[in-house]
Protein backbone atom coordinates (compact mmCIF):
# COMPACT_ATOMS: atom_id res chain seq x y z
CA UNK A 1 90.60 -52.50 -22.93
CA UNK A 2 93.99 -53.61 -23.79
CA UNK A 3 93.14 -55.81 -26.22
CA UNK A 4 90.73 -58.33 -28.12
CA UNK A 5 86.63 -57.53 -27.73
CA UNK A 6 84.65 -55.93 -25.35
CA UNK A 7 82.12 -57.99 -23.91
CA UNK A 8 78.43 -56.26 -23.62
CA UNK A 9 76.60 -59.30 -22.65
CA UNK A 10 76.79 -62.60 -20.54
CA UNK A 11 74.89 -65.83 -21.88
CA UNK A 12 72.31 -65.12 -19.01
CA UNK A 13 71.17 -61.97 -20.65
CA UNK A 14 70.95 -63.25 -24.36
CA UNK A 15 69.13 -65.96 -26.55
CA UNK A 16 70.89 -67.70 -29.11
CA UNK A 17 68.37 -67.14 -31.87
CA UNK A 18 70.06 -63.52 -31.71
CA UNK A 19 73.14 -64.69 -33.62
CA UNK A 20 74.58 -66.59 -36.98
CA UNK A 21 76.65 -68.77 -35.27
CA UNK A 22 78.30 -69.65 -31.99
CA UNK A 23 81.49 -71.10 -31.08
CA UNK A 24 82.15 -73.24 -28.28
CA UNK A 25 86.39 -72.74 -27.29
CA UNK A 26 85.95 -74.39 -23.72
CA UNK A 27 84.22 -76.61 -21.60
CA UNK A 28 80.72 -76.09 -20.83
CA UNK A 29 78.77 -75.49 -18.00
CA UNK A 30 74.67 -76.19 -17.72
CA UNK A 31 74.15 -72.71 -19.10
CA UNK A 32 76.52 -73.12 -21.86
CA UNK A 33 75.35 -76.13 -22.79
CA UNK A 34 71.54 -75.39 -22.80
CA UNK A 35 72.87 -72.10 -24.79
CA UNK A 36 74.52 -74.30 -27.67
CA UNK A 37 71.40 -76.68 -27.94
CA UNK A 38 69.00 -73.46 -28.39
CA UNK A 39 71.59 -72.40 -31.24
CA UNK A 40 71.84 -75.66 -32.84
CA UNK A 41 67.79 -76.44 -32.88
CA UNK A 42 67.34 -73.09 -34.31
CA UNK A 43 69.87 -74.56 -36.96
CA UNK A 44 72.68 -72.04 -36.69
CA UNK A 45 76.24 -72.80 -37.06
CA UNK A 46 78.21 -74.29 -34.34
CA UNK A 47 82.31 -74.10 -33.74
CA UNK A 48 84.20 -76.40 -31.56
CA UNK A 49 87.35 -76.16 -30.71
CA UNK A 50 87.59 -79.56 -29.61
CA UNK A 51 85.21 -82.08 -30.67
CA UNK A 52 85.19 -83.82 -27.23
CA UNK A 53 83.51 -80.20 -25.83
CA UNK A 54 80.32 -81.59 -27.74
CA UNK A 55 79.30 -84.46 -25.42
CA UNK A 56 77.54 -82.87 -22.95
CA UNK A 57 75.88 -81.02 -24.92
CA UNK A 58 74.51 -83.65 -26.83
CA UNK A 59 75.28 -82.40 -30.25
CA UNK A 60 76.44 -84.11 -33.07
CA UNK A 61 80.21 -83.00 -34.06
CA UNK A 62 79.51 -84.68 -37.74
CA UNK A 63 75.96 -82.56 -38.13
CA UNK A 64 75.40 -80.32 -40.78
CA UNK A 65 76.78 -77.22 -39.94
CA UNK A 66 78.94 -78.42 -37.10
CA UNK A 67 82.71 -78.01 -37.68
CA UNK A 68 85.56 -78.02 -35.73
CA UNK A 69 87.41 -76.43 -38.14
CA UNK A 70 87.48 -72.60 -38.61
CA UNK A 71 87.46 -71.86 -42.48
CA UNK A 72 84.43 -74.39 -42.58
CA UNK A 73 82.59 -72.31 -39.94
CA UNK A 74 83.59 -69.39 -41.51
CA UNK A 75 82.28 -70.56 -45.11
CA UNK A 76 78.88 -72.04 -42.98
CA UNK A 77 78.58 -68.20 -41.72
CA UNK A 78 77.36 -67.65 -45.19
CA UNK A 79 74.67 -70.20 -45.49
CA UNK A 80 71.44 -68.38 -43.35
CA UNK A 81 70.52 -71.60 -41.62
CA UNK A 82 71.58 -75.59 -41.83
CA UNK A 83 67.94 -76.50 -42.14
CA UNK A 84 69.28 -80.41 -43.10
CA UNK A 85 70.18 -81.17 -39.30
């Protein structure tokens, strides 16, 4: 490992309700996308990187606890759930 994280687990071998937040940085695919809706209905937080990565996905960009930018998710990381979404 040169640098950065090691990676333990794919999005086929975890659920979303296993973490505080996610954060989209690319594109998605069908399992992204259905990955990021599980997260957001279980009202976690949700990064994007670039708003336009939330239209297939069908989730709001201006929805509580949606950001695109990084101190906001970062400050929403410390609220347990958005349960006003």
């Amino acid at each position: 490992l040169d640098k950065g994280a090691m990676v333990d687990r794919t999005i086929h071998i975890t659920q979303a309700v296993e973490y505080v937040g996610v954060v989209l940085a690319t594109e998605t695919d069908e399992a992204m996308a259905v990955f990021l809706q599980e997260a957001y209905r279980h009202h976690k937080k949700v990064a994007l990187t670039r708003p336009a990565f939330a239209g297939p996905t069908g989730i709001d960009p201006d929805a509580p606890g949606v950001t695109t930018e990084p101190g906001a998710f970062f400050d929403a990381l410390a609220l347990h759930r958005h349960w006003g979404r």
